[in-house]
PDB file of N, CA and C in Angstrom:
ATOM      1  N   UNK A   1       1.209 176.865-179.732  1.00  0.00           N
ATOM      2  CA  UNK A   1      -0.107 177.181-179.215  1.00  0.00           C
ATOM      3  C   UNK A   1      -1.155 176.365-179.976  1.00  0.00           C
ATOM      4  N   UNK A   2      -2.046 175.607-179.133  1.00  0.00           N
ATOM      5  CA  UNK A   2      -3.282 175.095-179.738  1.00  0.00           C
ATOM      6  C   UNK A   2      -4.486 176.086-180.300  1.00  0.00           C
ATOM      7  N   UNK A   3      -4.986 175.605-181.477  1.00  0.00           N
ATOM      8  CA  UNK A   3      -5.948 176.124-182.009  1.00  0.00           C
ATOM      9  C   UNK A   3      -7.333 175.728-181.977  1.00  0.00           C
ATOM     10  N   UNK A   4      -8.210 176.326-181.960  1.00  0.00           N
ATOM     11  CA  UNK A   4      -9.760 175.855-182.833  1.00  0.00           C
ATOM     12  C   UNK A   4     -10.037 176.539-183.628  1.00  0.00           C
ATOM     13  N   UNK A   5     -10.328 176.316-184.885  1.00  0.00           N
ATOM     14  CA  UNK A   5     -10.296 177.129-186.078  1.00  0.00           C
ATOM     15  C   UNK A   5     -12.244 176.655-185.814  1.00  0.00           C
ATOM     16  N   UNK A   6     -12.278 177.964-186.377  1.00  0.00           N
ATOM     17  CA  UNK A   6     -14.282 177.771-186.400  1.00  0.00           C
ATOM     18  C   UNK A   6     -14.646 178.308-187.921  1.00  0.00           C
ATOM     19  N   UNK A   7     -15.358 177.499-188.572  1.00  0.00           N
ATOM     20  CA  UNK A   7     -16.109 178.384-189.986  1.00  0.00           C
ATOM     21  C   UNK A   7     -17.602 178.175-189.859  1.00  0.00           C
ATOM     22  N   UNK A   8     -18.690 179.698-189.838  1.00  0.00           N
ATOM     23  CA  UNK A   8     -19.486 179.400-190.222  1.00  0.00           C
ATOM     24  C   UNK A   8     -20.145 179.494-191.467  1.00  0.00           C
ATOM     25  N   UNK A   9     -21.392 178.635-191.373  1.00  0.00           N
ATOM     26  CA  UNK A   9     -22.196 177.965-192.732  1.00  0.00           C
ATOM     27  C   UNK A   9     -23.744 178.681-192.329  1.00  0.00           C
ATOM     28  N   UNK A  10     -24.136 179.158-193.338  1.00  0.00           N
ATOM     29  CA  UNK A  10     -26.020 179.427-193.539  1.00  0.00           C
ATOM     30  C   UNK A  10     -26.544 178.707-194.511  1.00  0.00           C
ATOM     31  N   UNK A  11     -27.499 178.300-194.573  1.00  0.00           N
ATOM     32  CA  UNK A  11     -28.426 177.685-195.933  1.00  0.00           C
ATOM     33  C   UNK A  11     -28.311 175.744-195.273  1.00  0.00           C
ATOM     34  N   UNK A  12     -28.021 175.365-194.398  1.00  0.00           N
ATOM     35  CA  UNK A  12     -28.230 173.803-193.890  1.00  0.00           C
ATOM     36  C   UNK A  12     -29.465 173.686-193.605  1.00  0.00           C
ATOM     37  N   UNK A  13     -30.205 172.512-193.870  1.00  0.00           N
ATOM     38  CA  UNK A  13     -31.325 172.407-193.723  1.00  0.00           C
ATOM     39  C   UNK A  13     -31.051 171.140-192.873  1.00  0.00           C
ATOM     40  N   UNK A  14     -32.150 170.903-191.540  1.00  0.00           N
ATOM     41  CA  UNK A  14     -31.747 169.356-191.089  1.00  0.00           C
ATOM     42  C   UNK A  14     -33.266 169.047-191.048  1.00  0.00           C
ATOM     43  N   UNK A  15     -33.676 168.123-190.519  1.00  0.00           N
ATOM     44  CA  UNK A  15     -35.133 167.000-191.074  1.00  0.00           C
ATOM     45  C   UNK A  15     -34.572 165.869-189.639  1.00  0.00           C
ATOM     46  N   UNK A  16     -35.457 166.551-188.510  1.00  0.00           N
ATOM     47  CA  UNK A  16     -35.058 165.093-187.562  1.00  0.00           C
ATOM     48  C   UNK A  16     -33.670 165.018-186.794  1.00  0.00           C
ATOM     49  N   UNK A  17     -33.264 165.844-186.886  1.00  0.00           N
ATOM     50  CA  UNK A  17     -32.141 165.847-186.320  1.00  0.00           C
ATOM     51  C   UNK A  17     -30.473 166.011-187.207  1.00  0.00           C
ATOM     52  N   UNK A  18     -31.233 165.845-188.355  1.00  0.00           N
ATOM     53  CA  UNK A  18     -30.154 165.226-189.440  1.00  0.00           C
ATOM     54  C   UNK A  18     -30.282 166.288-190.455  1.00  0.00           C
ATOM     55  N   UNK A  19     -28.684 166.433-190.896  1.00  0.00           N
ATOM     56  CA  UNK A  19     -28.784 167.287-192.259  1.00  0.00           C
ATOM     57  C   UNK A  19     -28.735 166.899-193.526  1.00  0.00           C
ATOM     58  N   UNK A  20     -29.893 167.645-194.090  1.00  0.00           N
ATOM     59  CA  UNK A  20     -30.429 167.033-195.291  1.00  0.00           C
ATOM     60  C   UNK A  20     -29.630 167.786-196.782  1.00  0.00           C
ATOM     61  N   UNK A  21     -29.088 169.103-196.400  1.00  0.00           N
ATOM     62  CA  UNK A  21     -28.646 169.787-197.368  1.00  0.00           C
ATOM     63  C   UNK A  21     -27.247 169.934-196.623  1.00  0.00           C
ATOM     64  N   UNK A  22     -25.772 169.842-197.435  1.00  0.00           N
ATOM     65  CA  UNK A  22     -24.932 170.646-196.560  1.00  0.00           C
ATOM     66  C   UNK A  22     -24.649 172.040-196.587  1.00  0.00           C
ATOM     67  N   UNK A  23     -23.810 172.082-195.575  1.00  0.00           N
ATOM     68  CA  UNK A  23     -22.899 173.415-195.946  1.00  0.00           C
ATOM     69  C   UNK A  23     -22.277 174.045-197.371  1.00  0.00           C
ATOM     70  N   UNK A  24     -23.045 175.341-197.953  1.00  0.00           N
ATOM     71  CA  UNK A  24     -22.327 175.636-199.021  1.00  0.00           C
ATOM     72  C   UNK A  24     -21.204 176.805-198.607  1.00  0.00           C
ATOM     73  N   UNK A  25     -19.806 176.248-199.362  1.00  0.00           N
ATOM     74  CA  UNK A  25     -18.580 177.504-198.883  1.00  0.00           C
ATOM     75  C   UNK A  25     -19.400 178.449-200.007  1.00  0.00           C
ATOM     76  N   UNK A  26     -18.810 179.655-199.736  1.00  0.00           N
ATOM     77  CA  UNK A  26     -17.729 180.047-199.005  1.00  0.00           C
ATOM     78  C   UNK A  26     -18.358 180.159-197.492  1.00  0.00           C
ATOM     79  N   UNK A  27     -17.253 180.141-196.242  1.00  0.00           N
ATOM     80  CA  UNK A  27     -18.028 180.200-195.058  1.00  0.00           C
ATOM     81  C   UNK A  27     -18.732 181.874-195.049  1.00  0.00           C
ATOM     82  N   UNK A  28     -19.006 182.043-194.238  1.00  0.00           N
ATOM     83  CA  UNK A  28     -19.844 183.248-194.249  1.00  0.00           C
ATOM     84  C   UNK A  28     -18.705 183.950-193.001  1.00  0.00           C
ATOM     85  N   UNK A  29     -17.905 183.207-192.234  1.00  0.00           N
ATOM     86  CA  UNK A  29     -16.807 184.125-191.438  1.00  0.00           C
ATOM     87  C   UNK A  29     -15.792 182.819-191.157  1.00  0.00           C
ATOM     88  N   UNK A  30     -15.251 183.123-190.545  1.00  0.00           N
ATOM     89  CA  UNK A  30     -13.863 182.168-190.058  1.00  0.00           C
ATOM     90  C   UNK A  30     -13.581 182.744-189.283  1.00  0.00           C
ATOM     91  N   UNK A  31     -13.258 181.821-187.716  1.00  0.00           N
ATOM     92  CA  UNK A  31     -12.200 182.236-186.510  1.00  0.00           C
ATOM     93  C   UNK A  31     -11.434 181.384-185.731  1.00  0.00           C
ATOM     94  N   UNK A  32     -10.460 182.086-185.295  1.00  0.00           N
ATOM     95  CA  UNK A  32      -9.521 181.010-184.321  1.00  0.00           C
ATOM     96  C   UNK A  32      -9.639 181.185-183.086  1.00  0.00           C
ATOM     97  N   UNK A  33      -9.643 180.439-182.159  1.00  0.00           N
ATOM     98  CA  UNK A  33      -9.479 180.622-180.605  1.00  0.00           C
ATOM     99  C   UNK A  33      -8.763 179.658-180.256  1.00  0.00           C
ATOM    100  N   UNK A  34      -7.745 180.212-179.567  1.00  0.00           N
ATOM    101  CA  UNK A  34      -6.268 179.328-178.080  1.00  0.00           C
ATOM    102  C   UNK A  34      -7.388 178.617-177.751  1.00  0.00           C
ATOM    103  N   UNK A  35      -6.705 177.369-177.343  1.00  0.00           N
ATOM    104  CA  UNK A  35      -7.133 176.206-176.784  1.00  0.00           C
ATOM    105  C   UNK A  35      -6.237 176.558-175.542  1.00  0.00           C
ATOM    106  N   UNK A  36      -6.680 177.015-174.466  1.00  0.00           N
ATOM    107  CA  UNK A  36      -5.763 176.733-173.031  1.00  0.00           C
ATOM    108  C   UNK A  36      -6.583 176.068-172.161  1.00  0.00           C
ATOM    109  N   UNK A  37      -5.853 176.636-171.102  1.00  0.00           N
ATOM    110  CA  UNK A  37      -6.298 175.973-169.456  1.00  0.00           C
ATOM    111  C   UNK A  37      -7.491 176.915-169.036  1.00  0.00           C
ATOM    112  N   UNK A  38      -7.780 177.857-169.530  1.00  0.00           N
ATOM    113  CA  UNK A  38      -8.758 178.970-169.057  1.00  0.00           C
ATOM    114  C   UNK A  38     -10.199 178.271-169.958  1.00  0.00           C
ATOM    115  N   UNK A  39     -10.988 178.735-170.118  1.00  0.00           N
ATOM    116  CA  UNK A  39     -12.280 178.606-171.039  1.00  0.00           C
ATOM    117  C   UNK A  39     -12.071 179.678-171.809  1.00  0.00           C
ATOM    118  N   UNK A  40     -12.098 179.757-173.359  1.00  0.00           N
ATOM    119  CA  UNK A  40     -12.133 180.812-174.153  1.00  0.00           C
ATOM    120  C   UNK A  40     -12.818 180.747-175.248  1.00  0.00           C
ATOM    121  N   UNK A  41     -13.713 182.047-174.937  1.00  0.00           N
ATOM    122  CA  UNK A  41     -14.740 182.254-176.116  1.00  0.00           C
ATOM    123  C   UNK A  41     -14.199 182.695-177.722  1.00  0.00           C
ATOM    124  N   UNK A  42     -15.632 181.903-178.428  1.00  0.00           N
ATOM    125  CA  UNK A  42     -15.240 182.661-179.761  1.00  0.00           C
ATOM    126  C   UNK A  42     -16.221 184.055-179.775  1.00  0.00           C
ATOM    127  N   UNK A  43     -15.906 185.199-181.163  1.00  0.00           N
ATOM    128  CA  UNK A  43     -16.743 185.803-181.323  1.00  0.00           C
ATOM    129  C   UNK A  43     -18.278 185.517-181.727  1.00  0.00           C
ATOM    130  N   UNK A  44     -19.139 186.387-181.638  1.00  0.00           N
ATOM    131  CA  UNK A  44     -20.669 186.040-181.363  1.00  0.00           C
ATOM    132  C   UNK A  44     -20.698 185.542-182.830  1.00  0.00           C
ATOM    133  N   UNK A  45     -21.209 184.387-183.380  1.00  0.00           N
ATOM    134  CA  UNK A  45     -21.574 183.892-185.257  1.00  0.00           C
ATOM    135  C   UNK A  45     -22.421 185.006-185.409  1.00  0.00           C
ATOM    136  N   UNK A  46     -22.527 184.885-186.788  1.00  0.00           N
ATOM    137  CA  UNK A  46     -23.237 185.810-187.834  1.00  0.00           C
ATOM    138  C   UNK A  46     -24.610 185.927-187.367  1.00  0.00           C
ATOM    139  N   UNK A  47     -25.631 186.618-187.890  1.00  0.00           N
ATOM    140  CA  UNK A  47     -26.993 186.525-187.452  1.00  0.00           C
ATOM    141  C   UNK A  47     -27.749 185.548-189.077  1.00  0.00           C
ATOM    142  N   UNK A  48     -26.437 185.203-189.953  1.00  0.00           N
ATOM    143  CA  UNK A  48     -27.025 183.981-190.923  1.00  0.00           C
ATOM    144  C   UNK A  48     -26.649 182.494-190.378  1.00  0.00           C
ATOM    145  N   UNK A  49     -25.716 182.409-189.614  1.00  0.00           N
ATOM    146  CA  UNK A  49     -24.926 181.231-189.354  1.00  0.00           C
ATOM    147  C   UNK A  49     -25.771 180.241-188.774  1.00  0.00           C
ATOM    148  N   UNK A  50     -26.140 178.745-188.685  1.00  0.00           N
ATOM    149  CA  UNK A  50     -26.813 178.005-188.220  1.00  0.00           C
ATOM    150  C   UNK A  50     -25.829 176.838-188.610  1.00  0.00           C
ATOM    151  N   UNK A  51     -24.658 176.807-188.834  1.00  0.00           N
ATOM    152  CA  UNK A  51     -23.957 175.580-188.948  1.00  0.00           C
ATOM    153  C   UNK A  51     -22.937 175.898-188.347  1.00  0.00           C
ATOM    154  N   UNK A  52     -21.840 175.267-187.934  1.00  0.00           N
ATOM    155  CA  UNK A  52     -20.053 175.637-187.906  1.00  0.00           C
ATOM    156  C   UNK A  52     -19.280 174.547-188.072  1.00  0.00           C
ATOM    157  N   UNK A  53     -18.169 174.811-188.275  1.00  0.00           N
ATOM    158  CA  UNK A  53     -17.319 173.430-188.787  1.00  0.00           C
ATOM    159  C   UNK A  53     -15.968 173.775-187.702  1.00  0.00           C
ATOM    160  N   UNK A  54     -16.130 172.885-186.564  1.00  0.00           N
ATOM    161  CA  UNK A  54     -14.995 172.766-185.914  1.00  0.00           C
ATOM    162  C   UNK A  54     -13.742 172.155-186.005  1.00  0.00           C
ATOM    163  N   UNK A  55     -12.522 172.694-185.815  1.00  0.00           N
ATOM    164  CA  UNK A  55     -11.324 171.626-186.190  1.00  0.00           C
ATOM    165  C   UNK A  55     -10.128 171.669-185.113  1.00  0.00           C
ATOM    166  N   UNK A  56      -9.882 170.807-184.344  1.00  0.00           N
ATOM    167  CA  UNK A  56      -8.562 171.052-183.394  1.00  0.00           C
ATOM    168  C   UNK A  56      -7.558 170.983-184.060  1.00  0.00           C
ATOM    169  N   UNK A  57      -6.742 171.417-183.746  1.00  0.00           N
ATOM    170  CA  UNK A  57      -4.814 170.823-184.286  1.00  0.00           C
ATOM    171  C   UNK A  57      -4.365 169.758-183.129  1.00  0.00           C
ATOM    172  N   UNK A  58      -3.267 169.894-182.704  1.00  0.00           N
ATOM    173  CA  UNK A  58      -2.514 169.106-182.027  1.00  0.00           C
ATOM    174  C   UNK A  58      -3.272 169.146-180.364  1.00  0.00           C
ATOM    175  N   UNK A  59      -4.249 169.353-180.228  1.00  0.00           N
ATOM    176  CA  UNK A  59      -4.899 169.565-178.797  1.00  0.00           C
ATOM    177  C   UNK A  59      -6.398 169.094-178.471  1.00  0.00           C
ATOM    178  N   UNK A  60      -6.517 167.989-177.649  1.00  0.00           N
ATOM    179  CA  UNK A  60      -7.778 167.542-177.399  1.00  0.00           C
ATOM    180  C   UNK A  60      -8.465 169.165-176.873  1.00  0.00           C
ATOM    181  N   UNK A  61      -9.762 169.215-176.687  1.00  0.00           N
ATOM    182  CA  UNK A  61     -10.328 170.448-176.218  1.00  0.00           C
ATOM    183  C   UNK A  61     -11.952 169.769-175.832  1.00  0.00           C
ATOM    184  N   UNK A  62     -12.388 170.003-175.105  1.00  0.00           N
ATOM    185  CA  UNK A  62     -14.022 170.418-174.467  1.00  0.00           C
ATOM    186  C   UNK A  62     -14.887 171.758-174.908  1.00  0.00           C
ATOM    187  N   UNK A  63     -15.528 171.614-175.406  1.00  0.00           N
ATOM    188  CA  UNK A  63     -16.397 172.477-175.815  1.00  0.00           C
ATOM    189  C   UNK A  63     -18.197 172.755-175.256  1.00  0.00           C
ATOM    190  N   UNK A  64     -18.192 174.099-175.444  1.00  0.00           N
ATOM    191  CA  UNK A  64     -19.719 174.435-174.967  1.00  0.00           C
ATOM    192  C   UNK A  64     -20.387 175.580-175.911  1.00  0.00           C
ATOM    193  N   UNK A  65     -21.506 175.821-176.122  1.00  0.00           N
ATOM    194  CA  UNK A  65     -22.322 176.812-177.190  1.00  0.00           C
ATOM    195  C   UNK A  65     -23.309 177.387-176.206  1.00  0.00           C
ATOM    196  N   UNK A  66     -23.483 178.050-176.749  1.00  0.00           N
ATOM    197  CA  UNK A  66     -24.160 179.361-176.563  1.00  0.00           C
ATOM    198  C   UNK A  66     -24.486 181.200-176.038  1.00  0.00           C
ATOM    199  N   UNK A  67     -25.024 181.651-175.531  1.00  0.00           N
ATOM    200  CA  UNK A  67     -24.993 182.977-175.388  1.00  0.00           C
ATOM    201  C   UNK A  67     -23.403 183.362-174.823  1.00  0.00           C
ATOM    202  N   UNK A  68     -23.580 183.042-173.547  1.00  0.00           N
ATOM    203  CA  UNK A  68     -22.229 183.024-173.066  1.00  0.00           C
ATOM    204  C   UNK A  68     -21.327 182.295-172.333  1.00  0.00           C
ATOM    205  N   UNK A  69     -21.287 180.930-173.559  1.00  0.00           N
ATOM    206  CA  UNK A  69     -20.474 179.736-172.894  1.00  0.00           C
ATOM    207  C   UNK A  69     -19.748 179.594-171.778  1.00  0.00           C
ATOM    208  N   UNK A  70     -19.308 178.745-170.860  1.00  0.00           N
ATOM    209  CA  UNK A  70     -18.329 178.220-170.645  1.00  0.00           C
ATOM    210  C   UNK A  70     -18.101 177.199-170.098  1.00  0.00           C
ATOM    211  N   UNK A  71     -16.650 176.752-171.068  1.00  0.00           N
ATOM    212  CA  UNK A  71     -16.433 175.357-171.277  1.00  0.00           C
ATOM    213  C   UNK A  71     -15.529 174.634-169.764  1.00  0.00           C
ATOM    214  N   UNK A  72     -15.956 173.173-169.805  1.00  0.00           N
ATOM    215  CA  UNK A  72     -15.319 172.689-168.585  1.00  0.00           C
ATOM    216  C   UNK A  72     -14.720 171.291-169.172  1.00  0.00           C
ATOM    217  N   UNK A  73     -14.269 170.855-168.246  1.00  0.00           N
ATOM    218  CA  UNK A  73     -13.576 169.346-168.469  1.00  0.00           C
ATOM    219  C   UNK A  73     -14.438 168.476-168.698  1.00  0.00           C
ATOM    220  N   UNK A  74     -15.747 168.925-167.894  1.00  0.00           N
ATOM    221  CA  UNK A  74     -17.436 167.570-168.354  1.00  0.00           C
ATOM    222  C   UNK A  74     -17.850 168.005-169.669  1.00  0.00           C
ATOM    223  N   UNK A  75     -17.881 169.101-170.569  1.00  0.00           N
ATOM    224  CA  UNK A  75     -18.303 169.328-171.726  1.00  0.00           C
ATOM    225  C   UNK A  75     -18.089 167.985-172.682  1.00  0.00           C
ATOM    226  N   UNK A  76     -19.126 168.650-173.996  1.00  0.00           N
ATOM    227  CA  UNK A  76     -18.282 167.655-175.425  1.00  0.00           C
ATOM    228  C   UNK A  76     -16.900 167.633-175.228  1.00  0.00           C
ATOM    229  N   UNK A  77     -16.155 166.355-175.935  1.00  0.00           N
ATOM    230  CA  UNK A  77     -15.410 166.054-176.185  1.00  0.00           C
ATOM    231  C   UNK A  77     -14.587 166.093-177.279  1.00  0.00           C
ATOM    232  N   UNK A  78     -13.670 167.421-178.342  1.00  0.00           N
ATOM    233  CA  UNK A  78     -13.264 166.851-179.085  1.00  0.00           C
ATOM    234  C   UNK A  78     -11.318 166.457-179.270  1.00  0.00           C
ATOM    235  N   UNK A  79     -11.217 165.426-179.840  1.00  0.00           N
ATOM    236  CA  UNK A  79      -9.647 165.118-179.690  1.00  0.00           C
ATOM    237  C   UNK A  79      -8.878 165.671-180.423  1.00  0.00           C
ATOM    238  N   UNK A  80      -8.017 165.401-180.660  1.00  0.00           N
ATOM    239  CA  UNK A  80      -6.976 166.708-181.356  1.00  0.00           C
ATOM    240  C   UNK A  80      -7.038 166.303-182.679  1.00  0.00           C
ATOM    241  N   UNK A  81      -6.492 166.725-184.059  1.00  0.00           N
ATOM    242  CA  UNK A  81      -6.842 166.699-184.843  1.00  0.00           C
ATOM    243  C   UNK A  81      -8.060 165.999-185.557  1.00  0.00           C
ATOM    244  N   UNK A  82      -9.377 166.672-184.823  1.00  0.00           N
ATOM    245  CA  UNK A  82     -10.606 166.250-185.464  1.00  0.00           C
ATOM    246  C   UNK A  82     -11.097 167.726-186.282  1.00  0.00           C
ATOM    247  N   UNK A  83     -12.764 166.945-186.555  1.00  0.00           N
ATOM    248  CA  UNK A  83     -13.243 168.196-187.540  1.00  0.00           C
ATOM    249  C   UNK A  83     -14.736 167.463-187.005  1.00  0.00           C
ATOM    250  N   UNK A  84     -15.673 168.660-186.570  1.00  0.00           N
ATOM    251  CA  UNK A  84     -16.834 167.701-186.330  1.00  0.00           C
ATOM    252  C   UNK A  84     -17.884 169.302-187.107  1.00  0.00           C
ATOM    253  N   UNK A  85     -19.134 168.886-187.364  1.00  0.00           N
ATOM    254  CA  UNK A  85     -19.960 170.134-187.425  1.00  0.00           C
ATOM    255  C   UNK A  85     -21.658 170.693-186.496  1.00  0.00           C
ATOM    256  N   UNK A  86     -21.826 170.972-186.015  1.00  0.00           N
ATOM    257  CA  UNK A  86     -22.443 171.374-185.198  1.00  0.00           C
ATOM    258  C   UNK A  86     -23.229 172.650-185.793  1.00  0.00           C
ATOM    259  N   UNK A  87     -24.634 171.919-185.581  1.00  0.00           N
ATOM    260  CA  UNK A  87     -26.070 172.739-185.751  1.00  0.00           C
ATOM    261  C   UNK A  87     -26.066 174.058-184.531  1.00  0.00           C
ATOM    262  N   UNK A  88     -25.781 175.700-184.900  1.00  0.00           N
ATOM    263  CA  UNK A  88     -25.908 176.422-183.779  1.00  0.00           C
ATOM    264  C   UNK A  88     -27.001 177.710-184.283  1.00  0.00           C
ATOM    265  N   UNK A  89     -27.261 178.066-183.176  1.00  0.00           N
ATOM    266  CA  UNK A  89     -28.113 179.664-183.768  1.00  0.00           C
ATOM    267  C   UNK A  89     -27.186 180.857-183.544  1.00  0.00           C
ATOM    268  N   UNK A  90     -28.051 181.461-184.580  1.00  0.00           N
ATOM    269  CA  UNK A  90     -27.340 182.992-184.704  1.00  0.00           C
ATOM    270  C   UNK A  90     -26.698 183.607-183.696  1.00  0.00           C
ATOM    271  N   UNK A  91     -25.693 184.400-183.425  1.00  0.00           N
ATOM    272  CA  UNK A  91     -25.252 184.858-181.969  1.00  0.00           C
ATOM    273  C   UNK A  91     -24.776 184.316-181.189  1.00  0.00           C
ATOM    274  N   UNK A  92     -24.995 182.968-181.180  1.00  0.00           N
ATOM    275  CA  UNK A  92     -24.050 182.325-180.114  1.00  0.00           C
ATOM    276  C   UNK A  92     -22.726 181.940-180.338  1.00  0.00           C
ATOM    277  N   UNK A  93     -22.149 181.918-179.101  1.00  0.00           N
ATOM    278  CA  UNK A  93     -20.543 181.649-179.230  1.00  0.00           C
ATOM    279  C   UNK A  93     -20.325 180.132-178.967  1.00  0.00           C
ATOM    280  N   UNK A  94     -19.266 179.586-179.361  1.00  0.00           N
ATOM    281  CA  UNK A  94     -18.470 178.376-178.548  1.00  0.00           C
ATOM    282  C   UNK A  94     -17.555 178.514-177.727  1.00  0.00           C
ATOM    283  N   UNK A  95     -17.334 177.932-176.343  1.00  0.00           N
ATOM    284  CA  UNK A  95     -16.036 177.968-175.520  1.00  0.00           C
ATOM    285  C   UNK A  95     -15.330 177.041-175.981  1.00  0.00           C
ATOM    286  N   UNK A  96     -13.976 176.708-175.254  1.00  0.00           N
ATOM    287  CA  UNK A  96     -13.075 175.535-174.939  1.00  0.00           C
ATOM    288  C   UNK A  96     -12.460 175.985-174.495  1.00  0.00           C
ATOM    289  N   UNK A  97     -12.069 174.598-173.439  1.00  0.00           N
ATOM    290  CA  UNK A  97     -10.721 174.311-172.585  1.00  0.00           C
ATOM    291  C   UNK A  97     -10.476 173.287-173.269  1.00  0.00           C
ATOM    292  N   UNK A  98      -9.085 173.214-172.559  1.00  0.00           N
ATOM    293  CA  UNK A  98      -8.152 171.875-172.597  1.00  0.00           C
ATOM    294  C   UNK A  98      -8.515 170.846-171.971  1.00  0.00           C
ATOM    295  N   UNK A  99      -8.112 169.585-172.437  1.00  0.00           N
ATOM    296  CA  UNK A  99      -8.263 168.419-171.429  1.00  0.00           C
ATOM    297  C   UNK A  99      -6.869 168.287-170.900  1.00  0.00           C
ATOM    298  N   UNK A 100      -6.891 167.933-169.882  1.00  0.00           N
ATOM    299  CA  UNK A 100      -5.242 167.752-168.713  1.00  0.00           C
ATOM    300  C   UNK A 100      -4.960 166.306-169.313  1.00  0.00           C
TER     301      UNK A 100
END
């Protein structure tokens, strides 16, 4: 089974688009969500969280954020064993599907 492991981060500061301070661990939560053929949400982030650190395993996946995502084949793009991090607000979730 494919994974997306999610950690979130509070205390990032960005300036322009860009982050100026990083992420300090410990994360403030950690979660996993199946990568399938369906769209599947994560749980809602913290009401501190404004960062997350995404990571696939062995499975490209598409991704989407917010209240109540969902992800499609036109979404972001990430490929299988990546790690990318993404500026989000409090409460919101991420989806993903699979890419075929």
């Amino acid at each position: 089974m494919a994974v997306l492991y999610i950690s979130e981060y509070a205390g990032t500061q960005f300036q322009g688009g860009n982050v100026v301070s990083p992420a300090q661990e410990l994360a403030l939560a950690d979660q996993t969500v199946a990568i399938g053929a369906g769209s599947a949400q994560s749980a809602a982030f913290t009401n501190k969280t404004n960062v997350v650190r995404l990571s696939t395993d062995g499975q490209s996946c598409c991704i989407a954020f917010g209240t109540n995502p969902t992800a499609t084949a036109t979404n972001k793009r990430m490929p299988a064993n990546s790690t990318e991090y993404f500026g989000v607000q409090p409460g919101w979730k991420v989806a993903n599907i699979t890419i075929a």
